[in-house]
C-alpha atoms as a PDB file:
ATOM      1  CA  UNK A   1     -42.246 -27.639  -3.001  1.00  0.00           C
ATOM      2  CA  UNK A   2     -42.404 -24.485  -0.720  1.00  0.00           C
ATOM      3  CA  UNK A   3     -41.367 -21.387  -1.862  1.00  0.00           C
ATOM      4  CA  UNK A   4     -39.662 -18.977   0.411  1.00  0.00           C
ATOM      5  CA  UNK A   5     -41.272 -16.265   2.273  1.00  0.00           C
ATOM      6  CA  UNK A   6     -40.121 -12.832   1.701  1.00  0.00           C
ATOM      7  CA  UNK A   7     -38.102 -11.145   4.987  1.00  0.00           C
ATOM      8  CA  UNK A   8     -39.838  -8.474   7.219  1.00  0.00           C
ATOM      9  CA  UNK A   9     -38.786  -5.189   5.971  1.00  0.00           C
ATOM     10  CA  UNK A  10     -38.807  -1.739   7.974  1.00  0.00           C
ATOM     11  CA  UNK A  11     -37.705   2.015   7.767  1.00  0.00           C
ATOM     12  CA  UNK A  12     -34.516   3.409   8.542  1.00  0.00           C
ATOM     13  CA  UNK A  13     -34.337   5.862  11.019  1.00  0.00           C
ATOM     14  CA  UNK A  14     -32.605   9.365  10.601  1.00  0.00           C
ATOM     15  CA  UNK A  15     -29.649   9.350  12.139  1.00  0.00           C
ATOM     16  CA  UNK A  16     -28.260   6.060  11.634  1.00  0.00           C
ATOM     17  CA  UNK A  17     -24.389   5.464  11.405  1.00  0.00           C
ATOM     18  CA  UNK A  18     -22.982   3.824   8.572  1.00  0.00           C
ATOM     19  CA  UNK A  19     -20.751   0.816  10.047  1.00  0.00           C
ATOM     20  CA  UNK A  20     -16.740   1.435   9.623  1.00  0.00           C
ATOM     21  CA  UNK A  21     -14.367  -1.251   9.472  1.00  0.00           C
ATOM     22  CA  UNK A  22     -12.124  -1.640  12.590  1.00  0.00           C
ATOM     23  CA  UNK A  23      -8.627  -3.097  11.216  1.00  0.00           C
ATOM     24  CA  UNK A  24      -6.316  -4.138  14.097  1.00  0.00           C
ATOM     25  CA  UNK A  25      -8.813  -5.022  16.696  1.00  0.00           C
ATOM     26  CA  UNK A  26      -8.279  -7.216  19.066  1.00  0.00           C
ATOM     27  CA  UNK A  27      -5.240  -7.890  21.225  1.00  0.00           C
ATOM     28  CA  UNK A  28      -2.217  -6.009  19.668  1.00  0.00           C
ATOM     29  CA  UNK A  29       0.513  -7.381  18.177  1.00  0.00           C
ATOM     30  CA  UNK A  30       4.156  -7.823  19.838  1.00  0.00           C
ATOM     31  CA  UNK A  31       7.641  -7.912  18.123  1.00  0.00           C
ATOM     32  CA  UNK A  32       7.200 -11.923  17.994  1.00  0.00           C
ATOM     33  CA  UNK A  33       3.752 -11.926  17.268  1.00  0.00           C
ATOM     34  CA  UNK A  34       3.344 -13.702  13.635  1.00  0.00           C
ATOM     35  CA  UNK A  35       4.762 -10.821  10.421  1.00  0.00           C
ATOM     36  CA  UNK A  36       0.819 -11.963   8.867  1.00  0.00           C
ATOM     37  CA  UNK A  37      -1.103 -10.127  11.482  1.00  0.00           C
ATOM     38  CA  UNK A  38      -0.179  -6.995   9.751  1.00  0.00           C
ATOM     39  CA  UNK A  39       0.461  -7.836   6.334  1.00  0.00           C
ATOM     40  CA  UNK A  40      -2.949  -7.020   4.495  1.00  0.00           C
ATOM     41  CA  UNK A  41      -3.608 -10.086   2.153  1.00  0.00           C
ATOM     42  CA  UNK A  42      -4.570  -9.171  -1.337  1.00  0.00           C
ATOM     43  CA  UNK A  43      -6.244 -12.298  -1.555  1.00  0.00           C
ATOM     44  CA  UNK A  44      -9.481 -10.857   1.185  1.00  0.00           C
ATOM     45  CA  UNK A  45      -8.886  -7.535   0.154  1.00  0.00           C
ATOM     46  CA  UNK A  46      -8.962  -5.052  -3.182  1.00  0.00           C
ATOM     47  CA  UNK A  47      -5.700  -3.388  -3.266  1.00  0.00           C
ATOM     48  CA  UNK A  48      -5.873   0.031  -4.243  1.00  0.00           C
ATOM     49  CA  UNK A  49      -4.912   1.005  -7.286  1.00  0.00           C
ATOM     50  CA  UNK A  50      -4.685   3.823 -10.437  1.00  0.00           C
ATOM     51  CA  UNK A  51      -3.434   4.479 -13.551  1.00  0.00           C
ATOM     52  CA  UNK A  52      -0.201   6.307 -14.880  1.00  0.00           C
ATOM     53  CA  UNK A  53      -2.243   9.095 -16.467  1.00  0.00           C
ATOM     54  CA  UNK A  54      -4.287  10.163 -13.169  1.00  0.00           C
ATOM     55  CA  UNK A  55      -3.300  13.211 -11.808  1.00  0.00           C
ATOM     56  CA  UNK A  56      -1.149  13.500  -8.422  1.00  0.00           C
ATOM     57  CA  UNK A  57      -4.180  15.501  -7.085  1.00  0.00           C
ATOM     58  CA  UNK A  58      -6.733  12.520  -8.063  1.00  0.00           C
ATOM     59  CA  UNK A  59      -4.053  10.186  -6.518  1.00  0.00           C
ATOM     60  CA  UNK A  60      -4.097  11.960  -3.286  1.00  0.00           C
ATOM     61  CA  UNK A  61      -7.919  11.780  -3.235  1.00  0.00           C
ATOM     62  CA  UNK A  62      -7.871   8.384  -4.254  1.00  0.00           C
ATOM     63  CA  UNK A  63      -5.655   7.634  -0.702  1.00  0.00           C
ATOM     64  CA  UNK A  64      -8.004   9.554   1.383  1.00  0.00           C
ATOM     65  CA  UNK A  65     -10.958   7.901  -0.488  1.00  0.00           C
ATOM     66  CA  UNK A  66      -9.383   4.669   0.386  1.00  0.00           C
ATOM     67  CA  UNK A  67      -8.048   5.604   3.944  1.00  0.00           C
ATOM     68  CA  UNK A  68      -4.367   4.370   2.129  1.00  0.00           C
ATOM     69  CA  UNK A  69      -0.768   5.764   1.944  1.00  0.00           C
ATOM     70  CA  UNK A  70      -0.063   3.840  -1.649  1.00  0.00           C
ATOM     71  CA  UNK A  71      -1.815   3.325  -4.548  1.00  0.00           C
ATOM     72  CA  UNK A  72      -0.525  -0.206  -7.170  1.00  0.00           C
ATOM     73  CA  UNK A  73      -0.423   1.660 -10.667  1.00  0.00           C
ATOM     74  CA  UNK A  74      -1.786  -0.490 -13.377  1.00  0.00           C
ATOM     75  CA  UNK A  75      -2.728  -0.140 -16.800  1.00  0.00           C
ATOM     76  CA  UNK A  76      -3.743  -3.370 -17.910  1.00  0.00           C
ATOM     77  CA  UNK A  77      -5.487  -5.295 -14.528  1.00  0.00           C
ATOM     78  CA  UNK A  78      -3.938  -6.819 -12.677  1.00  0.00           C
ATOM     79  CA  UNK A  79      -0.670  -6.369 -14.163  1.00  0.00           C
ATOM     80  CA  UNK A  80       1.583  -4.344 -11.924  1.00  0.00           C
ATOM     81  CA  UNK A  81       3.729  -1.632 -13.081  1.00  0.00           C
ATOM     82  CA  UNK A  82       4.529   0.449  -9.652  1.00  0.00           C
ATOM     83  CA  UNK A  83       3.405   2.314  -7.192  1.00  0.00           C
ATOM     84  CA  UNK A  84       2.768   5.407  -5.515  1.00  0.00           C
ATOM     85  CA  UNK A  85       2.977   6.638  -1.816  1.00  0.00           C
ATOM     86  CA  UNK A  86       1.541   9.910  -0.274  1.00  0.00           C
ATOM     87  CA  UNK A  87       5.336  10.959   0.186  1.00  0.00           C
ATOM     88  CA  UNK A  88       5.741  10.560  -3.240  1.00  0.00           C
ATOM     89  CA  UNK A  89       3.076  13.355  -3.738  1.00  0.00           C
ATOM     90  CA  UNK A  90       5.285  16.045  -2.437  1.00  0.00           C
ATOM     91  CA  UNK A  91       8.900  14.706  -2.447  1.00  0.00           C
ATOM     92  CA  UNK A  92      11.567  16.670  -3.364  1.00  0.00           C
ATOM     93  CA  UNK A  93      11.876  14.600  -6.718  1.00  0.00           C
ATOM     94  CA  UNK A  94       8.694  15.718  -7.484  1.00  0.00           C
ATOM     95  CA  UNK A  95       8.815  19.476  -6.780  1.00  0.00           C
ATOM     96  CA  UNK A  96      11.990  18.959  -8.977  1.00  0.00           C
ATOM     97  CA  UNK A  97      10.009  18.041 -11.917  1.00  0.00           C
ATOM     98  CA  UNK A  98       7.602  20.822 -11.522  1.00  0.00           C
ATOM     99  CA  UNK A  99      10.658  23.148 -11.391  1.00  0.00           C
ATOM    100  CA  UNK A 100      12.592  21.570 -14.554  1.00  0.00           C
ATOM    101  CA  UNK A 101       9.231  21.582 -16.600  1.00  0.00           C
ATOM    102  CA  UNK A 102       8.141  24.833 -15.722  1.00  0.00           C
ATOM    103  CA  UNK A 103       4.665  22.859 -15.094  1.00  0.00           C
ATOM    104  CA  UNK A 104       1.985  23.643 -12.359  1.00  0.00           C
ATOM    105  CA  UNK A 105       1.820  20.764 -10.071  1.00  0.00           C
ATOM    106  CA  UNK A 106      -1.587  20.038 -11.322  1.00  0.00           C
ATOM    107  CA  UNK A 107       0.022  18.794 -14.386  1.00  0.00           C
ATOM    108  CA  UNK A 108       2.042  16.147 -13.273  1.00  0.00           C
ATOM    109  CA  UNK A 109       0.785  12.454 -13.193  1.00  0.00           C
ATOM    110  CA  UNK A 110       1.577   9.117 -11.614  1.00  0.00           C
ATOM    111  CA  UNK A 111       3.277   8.010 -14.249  1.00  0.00           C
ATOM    112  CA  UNK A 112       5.691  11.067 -13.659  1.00  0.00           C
ATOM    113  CA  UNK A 113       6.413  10.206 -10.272  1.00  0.00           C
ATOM    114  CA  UNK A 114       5.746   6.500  -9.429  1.00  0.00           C
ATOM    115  CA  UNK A 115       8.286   4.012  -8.385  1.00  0.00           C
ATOM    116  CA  UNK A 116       8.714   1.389 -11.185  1.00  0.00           C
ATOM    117  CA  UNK A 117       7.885  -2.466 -10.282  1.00  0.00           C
ATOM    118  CA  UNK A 118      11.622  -2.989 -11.190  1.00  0.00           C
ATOM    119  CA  UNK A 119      12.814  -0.567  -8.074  1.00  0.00           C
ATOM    120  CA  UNK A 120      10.604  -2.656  -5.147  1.00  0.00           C
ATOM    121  CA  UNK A 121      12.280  -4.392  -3.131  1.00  0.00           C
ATOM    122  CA  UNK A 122       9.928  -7.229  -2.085  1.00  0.00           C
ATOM    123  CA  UNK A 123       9.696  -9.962   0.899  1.00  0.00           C
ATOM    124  CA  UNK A 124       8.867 -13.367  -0.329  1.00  0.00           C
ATOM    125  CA  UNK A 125       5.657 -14.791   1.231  1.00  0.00           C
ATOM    126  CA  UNK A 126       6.730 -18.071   2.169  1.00  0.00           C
ATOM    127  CA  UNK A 127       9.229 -16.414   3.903  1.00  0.00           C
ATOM    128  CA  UNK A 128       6.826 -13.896   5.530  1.00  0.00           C
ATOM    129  CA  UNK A 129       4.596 -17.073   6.781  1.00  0.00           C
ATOM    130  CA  UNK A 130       7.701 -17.952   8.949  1.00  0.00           C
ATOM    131  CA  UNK A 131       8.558 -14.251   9.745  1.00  0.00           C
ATOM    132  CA  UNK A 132       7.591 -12.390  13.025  1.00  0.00           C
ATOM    133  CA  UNK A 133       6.857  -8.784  13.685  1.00  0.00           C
ATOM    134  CA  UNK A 134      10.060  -7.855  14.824  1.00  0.00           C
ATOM    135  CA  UNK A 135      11.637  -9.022  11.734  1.00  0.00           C
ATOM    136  CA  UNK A 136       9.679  -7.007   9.796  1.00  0.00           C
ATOM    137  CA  UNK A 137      10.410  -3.569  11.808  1.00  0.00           C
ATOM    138  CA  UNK A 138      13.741  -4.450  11.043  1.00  0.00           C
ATOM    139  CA  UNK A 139      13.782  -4.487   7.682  1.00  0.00           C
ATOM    140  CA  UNK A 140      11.784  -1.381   7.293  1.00  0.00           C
ATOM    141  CA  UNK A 141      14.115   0.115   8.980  1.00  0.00           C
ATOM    142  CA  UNK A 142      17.111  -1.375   7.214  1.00  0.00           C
ATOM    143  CA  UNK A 143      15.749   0.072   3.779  1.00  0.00           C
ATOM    144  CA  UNK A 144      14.393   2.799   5.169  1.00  0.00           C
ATOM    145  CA  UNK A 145      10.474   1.530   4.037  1.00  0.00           C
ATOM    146  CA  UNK A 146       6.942   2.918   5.235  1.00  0.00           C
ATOM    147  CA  UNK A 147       5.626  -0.529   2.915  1.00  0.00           C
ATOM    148  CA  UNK A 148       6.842  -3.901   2.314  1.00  0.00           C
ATOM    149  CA  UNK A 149       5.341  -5.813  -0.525  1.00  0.00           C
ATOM    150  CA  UNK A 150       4.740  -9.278  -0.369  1.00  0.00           C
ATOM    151  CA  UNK A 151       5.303 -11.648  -3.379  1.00  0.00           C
ATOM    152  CA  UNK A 152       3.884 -15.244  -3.717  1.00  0.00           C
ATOM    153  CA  UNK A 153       6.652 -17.159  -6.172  1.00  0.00           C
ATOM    154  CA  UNK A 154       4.924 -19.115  -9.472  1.00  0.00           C
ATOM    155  CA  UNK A 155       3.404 -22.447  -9.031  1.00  0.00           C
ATOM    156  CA  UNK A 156       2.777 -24.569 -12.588  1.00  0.00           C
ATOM    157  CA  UNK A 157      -0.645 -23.377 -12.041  1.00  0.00           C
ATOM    158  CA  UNK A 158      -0.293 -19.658 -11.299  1.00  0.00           C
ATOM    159  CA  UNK A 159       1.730 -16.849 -12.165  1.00  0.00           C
ATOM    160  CA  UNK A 160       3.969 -15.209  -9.655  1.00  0.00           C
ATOM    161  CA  UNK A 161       1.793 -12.424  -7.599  1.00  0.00           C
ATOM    162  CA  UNK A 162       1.653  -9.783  -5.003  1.00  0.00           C
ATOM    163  CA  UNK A 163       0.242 -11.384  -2.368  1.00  0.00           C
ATOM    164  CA  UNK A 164       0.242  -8.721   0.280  1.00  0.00           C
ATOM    165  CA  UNK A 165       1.337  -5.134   1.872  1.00  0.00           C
ATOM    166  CA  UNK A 166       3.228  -4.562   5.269  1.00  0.00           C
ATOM    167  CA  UNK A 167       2.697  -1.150   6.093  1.00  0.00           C
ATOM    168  CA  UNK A 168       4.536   0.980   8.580  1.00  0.00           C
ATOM    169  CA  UNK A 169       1.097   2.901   9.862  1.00  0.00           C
ATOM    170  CA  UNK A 170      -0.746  -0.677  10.018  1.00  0.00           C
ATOM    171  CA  UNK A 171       1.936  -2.228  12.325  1.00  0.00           C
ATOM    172  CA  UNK A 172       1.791   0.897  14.671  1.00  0.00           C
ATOM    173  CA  UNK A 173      -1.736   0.720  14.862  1.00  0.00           C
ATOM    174  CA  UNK A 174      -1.853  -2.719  15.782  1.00  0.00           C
ATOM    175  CA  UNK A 175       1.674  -2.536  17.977  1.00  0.00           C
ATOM    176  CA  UNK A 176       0.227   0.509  19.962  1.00  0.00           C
ATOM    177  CA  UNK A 177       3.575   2.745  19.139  1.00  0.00           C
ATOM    178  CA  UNK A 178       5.585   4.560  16.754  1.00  0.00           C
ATOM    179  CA  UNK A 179       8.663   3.301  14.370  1.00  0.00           C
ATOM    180  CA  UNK A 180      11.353   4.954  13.673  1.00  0.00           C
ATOM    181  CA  UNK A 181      12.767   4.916   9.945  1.00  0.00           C
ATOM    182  CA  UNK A 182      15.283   6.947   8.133  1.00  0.00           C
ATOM    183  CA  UNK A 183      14.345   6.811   4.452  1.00  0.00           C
ATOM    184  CA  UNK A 184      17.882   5.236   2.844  1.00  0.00           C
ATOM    185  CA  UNK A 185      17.908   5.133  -1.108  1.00  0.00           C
ATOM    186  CA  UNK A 186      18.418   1.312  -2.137  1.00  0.00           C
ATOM    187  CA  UNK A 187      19.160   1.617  -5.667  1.00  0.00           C
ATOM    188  CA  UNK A 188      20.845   3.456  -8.536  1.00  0.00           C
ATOM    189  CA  UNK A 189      17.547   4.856  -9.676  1.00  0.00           C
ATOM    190  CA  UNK A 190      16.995   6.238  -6.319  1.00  0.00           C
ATOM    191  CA  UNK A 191      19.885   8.251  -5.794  1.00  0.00           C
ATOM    192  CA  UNK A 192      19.962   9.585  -9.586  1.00  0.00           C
ATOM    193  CA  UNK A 193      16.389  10.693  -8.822  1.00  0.00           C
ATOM    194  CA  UNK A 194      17.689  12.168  -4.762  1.00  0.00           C
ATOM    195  CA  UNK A 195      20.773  13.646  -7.081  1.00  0.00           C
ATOM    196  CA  UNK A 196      18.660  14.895 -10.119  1.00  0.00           C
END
């Protein structure tokens, strides 16, 4: 039996760049270009996610650490509770809350300020395998959305799950311009939060 032969090692030199992942490369997308070239599939990579009792300062470091606009809150893995965008951060809901508490800023956490799972509007991913670009811009802008979320329905062998994210910045990047959206509140727990 032979045994393998250890690789040829050598010494880094100073000055080397780390390599940096380059997400939309390639031709860019059109309107009818397939809705999965910009969804990012949960199922090749780790969503980003934190916990209700982190801070909204750790949550915006958390983004930037990422290079992400919202964070999945979870307390029990991979159980999904809501989420959190960078608007969120600063919206006038939350600047509200600081007010009505009398709190610093620095006291309030995700839990505070997240969107529960029960207020996402979601795209079905069966649906989304049929769905173009175009389609998607459309509904973003119908709702008034910077993400879609993308749901894969229960088989008898696997709960339902969140399959992907559609997010506005991704399908600029890869479309090569910007979208327009006017945020619209889609629910009753929306507009008591705009009203409160």
């Amino acid at each position: 039996m032979e045994t393998d032969s250890a690789l040829p090692t050598f010494r880094v030199d100073p000055g080397t760049l780390l390599a940096q992942a380059s997400p939309g490369q390639g031709p860019p997308v059109t309107l009818d270009s397939p809705a999965l070239e910009v969804m990012t599939d949960l199922t090749l990579a780790i969503a980003a996610t934190t916990v209700p009792s982190t801070s909204l300062r750790q949550a915006e470091q958390i983004m930037i650490y990422k290079g992400v606009r919202m964070l999945f809150v979870v307390t029990d893995m991979p159980s999904v509770e809501g989420l959190i965008t960078s608007v969120d951060l600063r919206s006038d809901r939350t600047m509200r809350l600081v007010h009505e508490r009398g709190a610093h800023y620095d006291e309030l956490t995700v839990g505070d300020v997240m969107t529960p799972l029960a207020d996402v509007d979601a795209i079905a991913y069966d649906r989304m395998r049929k769905a173009r670009v175009g389609q998607l811009i459309a509904t973003m802008q119908r709702y008034g959305r910077n993400h879609l979320l993308v749901v894969e329905a229960a088989t008898a062998l696997a709960p339902q799950r969140m399959r992907g994210i559609v997010s506005r910045s991704q399908i600029e990047r890869q479309l090569g311009r910007p979208i327009e959206l006017t945020p619209i509140a889609s629910s009753f727990s929306e507009i008591r939060h705009a009203l409160s």
